[in-house]
PDB file of N, CA and C in Angstrom:
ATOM      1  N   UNK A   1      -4.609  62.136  11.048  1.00  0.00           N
ATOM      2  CA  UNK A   1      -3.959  61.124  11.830  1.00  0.00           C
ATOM      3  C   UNK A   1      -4.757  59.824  11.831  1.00  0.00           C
ATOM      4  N   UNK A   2      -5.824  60.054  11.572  1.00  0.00           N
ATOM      5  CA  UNK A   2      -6.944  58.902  12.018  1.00  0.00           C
ATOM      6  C   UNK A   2      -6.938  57.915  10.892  1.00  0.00           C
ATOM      7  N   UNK A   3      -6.875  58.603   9.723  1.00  0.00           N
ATOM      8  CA  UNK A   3      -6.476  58.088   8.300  1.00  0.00           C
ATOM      9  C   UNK A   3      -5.079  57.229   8.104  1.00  0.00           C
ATOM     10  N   UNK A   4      -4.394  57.617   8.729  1.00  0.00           N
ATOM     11  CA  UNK A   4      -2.746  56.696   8.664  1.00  0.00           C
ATOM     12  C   UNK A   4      -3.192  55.891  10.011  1.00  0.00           C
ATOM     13  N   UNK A   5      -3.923  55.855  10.779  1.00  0.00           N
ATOM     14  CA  UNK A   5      -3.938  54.685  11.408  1.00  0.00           C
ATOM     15  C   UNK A   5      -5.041  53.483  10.882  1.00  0.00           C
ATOM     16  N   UNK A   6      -6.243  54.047   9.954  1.00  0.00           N
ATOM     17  CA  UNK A   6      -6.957  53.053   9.125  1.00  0.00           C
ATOM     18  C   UNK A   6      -6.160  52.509   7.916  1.00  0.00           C
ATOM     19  N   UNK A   7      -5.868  53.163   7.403  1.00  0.00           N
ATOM     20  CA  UNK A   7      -4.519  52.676   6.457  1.00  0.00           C
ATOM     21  C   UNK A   7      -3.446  51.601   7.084  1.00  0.00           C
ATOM     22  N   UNK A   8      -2.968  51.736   7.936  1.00  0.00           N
ATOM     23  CA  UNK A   8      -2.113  50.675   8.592  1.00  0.00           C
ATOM     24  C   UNK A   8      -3.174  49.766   9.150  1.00  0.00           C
ATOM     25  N   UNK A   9      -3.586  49.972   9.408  1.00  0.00           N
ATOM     26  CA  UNK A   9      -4.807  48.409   9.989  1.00  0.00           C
ATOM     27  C   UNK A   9      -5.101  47.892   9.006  1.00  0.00           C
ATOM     28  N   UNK A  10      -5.366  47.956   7.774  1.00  0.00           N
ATOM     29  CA  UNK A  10      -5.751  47.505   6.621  1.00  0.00           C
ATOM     30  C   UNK A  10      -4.791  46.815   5.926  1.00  0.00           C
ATOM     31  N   UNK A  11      -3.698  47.526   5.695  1.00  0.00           N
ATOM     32  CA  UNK A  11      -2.385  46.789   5.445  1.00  0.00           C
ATOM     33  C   UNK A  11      -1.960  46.122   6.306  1.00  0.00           C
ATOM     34  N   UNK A  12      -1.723  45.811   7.686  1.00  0.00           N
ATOM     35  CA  UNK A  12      -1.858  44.986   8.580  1.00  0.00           C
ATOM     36  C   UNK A  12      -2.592  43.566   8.376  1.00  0.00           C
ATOM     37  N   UNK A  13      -4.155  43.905   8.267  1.00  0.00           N
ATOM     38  CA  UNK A  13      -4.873  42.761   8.257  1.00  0.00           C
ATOM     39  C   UNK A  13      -5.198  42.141   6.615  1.00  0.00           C
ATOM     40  N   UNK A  14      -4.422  42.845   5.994  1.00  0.00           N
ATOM     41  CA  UNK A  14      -3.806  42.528   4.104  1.00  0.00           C
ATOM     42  C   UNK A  14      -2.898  41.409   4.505  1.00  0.00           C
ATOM     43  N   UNK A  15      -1.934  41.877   5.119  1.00  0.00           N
ATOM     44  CA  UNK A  15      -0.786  41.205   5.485  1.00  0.00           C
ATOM     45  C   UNK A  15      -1.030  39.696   5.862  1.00  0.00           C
ATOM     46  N   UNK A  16      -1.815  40.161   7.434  1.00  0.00           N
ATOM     47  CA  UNK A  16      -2.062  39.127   8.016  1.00  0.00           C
ATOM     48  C   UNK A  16      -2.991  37.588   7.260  1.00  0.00           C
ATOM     49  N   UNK A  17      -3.986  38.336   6.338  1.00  0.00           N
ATOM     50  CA  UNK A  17      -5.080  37.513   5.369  1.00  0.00           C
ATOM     51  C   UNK A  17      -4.224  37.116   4.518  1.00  0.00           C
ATOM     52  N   UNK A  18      -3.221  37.450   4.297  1.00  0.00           N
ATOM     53  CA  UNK A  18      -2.649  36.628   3.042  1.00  0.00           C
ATOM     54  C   UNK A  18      -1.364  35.696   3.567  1.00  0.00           C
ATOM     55  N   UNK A  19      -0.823  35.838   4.764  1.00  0.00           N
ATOM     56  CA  UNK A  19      -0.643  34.782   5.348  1.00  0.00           C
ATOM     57  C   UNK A  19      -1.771  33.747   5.738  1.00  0.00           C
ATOM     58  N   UNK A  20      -2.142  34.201   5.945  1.00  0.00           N
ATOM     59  CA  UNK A  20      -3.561  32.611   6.488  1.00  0.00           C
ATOM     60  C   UNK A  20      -3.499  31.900   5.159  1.00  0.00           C
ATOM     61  N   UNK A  21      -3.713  32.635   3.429  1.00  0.00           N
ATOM     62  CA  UNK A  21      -4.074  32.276   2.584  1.00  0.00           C
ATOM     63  C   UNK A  21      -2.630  31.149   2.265  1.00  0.00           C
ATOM     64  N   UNK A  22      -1.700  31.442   2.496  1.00  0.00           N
ATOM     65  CA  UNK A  22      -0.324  30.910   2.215  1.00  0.00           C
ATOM     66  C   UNK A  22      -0.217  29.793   3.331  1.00  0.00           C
ATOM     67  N   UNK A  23      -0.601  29.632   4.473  1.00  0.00           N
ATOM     68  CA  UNK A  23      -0.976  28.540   5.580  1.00  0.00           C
ATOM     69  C   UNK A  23      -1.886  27.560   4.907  1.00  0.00           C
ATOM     70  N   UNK A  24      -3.222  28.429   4.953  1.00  0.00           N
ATOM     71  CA  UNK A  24      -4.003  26.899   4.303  1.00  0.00           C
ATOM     72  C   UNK A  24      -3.232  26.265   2.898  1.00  0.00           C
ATOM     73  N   UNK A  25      -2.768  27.435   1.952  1.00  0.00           N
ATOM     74  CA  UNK A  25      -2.459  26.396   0.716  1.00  0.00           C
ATOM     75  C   UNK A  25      -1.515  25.720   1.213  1.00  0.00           C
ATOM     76  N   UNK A  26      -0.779  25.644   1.849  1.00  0.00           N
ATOM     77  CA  UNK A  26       0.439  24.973   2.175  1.00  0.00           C
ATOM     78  C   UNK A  26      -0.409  23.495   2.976  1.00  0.00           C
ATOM     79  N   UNK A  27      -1.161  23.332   3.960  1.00  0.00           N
ATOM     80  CA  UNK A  27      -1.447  22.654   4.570  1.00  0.00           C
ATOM     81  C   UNK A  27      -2.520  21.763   3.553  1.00  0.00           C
ATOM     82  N   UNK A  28      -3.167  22.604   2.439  1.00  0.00           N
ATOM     83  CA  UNK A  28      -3.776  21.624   1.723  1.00  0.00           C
ATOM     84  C   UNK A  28      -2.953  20.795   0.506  1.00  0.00           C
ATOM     85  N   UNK A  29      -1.799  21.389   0.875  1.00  0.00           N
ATOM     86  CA  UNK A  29      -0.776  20.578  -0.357  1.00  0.00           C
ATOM     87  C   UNK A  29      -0.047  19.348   0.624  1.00  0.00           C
ATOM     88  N   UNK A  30      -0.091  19.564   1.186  1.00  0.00           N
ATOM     89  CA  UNK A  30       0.451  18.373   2.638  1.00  0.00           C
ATOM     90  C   UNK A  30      -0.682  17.537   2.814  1.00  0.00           C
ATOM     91  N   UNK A  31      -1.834  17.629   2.721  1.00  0.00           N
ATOM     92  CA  UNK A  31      -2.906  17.200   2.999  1.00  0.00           C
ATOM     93  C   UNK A  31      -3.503  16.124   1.689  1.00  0.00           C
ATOM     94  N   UNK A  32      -3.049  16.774   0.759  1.00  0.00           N
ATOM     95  CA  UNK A  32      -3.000  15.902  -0.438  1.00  0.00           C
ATOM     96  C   UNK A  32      -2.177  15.423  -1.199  1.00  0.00           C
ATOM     97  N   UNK A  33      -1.062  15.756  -0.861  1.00  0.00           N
ATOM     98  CA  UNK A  33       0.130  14.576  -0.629  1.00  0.00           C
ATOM     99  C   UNK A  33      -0.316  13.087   0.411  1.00  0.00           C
ATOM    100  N   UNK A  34      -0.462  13.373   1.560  1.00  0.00           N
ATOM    101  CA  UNK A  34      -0.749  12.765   1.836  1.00  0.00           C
ATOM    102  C   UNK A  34      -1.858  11.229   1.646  1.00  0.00           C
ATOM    103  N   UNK A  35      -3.342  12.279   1.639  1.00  0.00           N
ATOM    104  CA  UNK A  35      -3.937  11.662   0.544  1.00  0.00           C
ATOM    105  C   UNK A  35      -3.689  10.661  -0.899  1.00  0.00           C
ATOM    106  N   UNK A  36      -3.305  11.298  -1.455  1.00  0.00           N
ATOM    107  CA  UNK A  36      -2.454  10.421  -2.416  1.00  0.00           C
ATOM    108  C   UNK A  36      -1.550   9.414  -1.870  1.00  0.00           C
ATOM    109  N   UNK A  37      -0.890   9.163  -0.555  1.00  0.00           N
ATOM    110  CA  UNK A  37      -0.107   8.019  -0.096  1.00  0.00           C
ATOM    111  C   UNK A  37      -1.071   6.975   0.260  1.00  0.00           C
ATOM    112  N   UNK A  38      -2.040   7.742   1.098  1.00  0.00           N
ATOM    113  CA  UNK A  38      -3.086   6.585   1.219  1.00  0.00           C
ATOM    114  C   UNK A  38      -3.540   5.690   0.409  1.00  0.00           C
ATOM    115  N   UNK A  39      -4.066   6.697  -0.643  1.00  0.00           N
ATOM    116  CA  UNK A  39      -4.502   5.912  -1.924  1.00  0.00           C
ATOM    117  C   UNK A  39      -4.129   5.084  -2.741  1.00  0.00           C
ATOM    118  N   UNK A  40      -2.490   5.393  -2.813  1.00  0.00           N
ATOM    119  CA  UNK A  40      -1.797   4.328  -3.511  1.00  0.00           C
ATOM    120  C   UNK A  40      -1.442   2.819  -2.358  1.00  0.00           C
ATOM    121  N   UNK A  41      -1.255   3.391  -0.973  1.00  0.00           N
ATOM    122  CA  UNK A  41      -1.539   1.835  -0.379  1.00  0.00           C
ATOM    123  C   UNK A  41      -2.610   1.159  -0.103  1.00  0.00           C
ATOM    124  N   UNK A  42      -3.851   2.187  -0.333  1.00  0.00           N
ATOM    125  CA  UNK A  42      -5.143   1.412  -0.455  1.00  0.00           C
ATOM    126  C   UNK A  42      -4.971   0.089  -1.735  1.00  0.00           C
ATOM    127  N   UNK A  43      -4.686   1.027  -2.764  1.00  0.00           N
ATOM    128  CA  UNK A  43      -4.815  -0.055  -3.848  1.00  0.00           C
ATOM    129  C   UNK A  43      -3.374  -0.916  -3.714  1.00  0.00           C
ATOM    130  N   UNK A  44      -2.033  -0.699  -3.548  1.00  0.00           N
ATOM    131  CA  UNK A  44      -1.598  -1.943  -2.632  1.00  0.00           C
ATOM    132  C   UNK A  44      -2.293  -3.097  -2.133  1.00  0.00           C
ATOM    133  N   UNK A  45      -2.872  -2.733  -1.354  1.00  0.00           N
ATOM    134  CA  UNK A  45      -3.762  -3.490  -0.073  1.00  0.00           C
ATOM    135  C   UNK A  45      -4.667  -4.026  -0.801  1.00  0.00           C
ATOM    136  N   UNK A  46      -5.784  -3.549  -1.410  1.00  0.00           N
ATOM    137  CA  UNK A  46      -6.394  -4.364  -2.864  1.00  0.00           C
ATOM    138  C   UNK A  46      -6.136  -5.312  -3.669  1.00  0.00           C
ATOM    139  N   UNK A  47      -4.789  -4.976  -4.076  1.00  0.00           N
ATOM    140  CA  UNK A  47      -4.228  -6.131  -5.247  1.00  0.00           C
ATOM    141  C   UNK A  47      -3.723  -7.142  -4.449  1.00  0.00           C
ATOM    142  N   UNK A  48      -3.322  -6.818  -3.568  1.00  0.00           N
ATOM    143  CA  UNK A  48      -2.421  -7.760  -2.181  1.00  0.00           C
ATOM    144  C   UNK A  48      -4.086  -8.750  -1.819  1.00  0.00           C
ATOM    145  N   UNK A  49      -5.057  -8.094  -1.209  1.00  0.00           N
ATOM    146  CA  UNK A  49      -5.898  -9.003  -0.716  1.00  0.00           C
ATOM    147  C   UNK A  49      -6.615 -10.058  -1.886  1.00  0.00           C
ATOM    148  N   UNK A  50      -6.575  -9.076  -3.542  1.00  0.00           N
ATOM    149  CA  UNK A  50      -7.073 -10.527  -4.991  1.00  0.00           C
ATOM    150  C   UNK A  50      -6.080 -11.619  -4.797  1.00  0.00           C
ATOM    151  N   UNK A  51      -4.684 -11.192  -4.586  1.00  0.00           N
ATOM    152  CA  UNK A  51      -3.886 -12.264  -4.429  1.00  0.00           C
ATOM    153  C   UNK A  51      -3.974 -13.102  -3.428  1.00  0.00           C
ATOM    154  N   UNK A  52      -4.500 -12.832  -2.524  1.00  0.00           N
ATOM    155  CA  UNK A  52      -4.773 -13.708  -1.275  1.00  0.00           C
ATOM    156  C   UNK A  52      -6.184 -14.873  -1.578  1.00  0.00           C
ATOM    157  N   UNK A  53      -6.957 -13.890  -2.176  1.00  0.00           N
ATOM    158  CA  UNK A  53      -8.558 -14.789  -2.503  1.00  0.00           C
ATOM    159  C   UNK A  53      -8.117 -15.568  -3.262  1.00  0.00           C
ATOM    160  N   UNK A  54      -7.329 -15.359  -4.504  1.00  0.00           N
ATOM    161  CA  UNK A  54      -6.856 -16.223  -5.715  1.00  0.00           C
ATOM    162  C   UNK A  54      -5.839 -17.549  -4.648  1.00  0.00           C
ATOM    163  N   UNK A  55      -5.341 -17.200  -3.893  1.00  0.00           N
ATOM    164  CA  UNK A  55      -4.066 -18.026  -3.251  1.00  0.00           C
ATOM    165  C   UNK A  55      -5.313 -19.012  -2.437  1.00  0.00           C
ATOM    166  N   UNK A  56      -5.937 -18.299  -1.852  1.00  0.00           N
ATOM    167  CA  UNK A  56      -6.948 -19.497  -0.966  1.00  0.00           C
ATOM    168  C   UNK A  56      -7.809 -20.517  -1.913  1.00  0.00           C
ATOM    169  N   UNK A  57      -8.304 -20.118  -3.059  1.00  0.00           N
ATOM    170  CA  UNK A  57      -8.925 -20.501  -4.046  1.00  0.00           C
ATOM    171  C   UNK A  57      -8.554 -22.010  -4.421  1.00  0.00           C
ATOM    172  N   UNK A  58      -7.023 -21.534  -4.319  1.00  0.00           N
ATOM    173  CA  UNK A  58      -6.547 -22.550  -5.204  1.00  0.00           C
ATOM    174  C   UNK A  58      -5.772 -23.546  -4.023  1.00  0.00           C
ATOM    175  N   UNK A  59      -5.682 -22.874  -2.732  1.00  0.00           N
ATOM    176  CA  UNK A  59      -5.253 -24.518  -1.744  1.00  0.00           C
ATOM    177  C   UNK A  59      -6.727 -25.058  -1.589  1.00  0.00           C
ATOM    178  N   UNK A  60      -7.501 -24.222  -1.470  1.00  0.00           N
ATOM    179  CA  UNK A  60      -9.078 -25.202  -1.167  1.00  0.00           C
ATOM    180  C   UNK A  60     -10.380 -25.760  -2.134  1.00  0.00           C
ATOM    181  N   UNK A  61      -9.341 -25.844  -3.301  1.00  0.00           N
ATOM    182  CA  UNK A  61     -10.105 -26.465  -4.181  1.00  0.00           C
ATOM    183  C   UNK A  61      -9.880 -28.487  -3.995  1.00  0.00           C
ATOM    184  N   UNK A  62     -10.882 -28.856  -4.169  1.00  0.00           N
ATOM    185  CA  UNK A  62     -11.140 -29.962  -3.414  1.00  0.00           C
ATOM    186  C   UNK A  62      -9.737 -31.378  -4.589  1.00  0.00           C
ATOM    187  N   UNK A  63      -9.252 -31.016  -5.269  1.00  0.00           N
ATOM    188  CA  UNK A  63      -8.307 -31.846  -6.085  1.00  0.00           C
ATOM    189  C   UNK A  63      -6.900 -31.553  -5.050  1.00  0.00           C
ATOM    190  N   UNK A  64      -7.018 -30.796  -4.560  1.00  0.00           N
ATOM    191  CA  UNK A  64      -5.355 -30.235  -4.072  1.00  0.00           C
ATOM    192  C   UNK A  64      -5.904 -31.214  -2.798  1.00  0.00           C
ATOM    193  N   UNK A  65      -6.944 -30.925  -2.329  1.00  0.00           N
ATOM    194  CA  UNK A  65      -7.159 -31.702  -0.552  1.00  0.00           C
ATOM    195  C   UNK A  65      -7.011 -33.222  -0.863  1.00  0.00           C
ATOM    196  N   UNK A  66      -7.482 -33.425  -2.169  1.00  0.00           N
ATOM    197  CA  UNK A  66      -7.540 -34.758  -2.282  1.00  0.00           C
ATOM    198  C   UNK A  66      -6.240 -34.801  -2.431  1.00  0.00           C
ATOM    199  N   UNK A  67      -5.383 -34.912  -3.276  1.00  0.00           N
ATOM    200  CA  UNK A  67      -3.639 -34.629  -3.665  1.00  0.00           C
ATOM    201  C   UNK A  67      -3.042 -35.063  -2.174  1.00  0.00           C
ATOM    202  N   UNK A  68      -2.856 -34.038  -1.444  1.00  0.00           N
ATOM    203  CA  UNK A  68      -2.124 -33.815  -0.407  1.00  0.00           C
ATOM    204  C   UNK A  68      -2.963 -35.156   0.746  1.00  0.00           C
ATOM    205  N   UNK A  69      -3.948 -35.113   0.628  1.00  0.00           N
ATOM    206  CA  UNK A  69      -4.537 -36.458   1.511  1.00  0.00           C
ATOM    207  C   UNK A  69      -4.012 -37.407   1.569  1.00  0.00           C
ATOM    208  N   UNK A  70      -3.759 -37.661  -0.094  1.00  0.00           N
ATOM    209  CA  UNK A  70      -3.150 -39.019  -0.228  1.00  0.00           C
ATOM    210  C   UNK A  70      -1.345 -38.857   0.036  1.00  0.00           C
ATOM    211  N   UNK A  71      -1.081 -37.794  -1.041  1.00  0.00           N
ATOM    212  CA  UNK A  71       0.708 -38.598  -0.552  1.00  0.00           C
ATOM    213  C   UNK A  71       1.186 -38.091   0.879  1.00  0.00           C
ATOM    214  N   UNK A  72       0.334 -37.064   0.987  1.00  0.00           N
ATOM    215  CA  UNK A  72       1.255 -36.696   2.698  1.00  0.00           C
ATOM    216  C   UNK A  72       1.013 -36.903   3.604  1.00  0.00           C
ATOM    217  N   UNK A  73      -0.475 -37.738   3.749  1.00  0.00           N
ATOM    218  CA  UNK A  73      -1.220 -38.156   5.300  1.00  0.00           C
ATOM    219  C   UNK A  73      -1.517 -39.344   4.917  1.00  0.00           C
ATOM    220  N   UNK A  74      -0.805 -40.328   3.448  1.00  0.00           N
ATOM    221  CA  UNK A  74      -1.516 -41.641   2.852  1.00  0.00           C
ATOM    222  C   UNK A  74      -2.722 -42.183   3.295  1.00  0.00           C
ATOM    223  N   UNK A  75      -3.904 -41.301   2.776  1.00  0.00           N
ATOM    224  CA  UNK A  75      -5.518 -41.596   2.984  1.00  0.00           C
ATOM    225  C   UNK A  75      -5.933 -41.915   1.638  1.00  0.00           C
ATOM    226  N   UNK A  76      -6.999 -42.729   1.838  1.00  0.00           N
ATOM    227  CA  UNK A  76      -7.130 -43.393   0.357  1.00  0.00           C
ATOM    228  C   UNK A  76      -9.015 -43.647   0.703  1.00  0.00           C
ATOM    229  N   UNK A  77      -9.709 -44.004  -0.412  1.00  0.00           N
ATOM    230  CA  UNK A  77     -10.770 -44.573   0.072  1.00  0.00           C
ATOM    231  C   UNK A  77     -10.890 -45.688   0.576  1.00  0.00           C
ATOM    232  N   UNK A  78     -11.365 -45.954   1.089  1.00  0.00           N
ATOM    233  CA  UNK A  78     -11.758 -47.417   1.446  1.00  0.00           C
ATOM    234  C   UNK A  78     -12.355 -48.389   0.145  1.00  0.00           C
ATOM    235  N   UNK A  79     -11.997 -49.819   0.017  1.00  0.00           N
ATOM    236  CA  UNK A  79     -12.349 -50.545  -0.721  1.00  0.00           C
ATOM    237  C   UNK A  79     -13.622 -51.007   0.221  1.00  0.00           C
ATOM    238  N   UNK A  80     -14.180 -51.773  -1.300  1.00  0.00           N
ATOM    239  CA  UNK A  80     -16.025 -51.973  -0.458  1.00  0.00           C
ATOM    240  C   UNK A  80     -16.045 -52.994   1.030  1.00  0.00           C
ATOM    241  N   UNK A  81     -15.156 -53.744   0.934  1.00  0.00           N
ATOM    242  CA  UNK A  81     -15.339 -54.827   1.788  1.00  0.00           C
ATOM    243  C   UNK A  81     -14.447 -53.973   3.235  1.00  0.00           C
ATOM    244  N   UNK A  82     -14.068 -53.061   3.150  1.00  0.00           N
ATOM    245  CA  UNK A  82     -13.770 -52.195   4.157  1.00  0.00           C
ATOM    246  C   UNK A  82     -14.490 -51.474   5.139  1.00  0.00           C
ATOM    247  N   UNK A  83     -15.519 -51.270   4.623  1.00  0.00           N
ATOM    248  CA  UNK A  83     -16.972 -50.576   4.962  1.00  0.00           C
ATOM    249  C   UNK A  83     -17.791 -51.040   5.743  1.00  0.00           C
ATOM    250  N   UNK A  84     -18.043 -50.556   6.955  1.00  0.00           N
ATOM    251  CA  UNK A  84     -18.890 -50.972   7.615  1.00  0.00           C
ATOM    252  C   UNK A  84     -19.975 -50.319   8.204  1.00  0.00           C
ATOM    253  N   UNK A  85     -20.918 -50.853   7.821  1.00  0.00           N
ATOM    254  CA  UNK A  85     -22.699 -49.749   8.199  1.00  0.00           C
ATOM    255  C   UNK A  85     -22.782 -50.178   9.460  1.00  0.00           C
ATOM    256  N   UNK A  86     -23.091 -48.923  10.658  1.00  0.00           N
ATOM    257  CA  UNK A  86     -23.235 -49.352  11.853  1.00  0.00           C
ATOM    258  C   UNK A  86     -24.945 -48.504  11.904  1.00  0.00           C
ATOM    259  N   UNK A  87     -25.704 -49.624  12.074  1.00  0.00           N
ATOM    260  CA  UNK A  87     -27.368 -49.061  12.575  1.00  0.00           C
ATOM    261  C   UNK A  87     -27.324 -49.157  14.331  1.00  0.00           C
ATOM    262  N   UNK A  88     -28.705 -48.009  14.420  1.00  0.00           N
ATOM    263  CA  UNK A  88     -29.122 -48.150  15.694  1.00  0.00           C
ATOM    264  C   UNK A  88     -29.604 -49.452  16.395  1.00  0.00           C
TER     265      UNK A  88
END
């Protein structure tokens, strides 16, 4: 009798261990799915932020400030006789 009840505990906890084994794989396939979403909006987010450095690059390069100085706020240099040195 003692034997058919070690036998069923064994197959029992067979049972039970190979569910756990079918839980974790399942949860590590979700887990790296996931993973992989991240990763691809990481590098999203990457190419998105070169485009941003490249985009700032090019409003604050000092020809565009000059550009826009003049036709849209009409600033110009001053001619010499415009100039005035103020000392202490």
């Amino acid at each position: 009798m003692s034997l058919r009840i070690l036998v069923a505990v064994l197959i029992l906890a067979s049972v039970v261990s190979a569910i756990g084994v079918v839980h974790a794989r399942h949860q590590h396939r979700q887990l790296f799915v996931e993973l992989s979403r991240l990763e691809k909006a990481r590098d999203e987010l990457n190419i998105e932020f070169g485009r941003l450095q490249l985009e700032q690059a090019t409003w604050a390069e000092s020809n565009r400030i000059d550009q826009v100085a003049r036709n849209r706020l009409g600033m110009k240099f001053p001619e010499a006789g415009d100039i005035v040195v103020v000392r202490p």
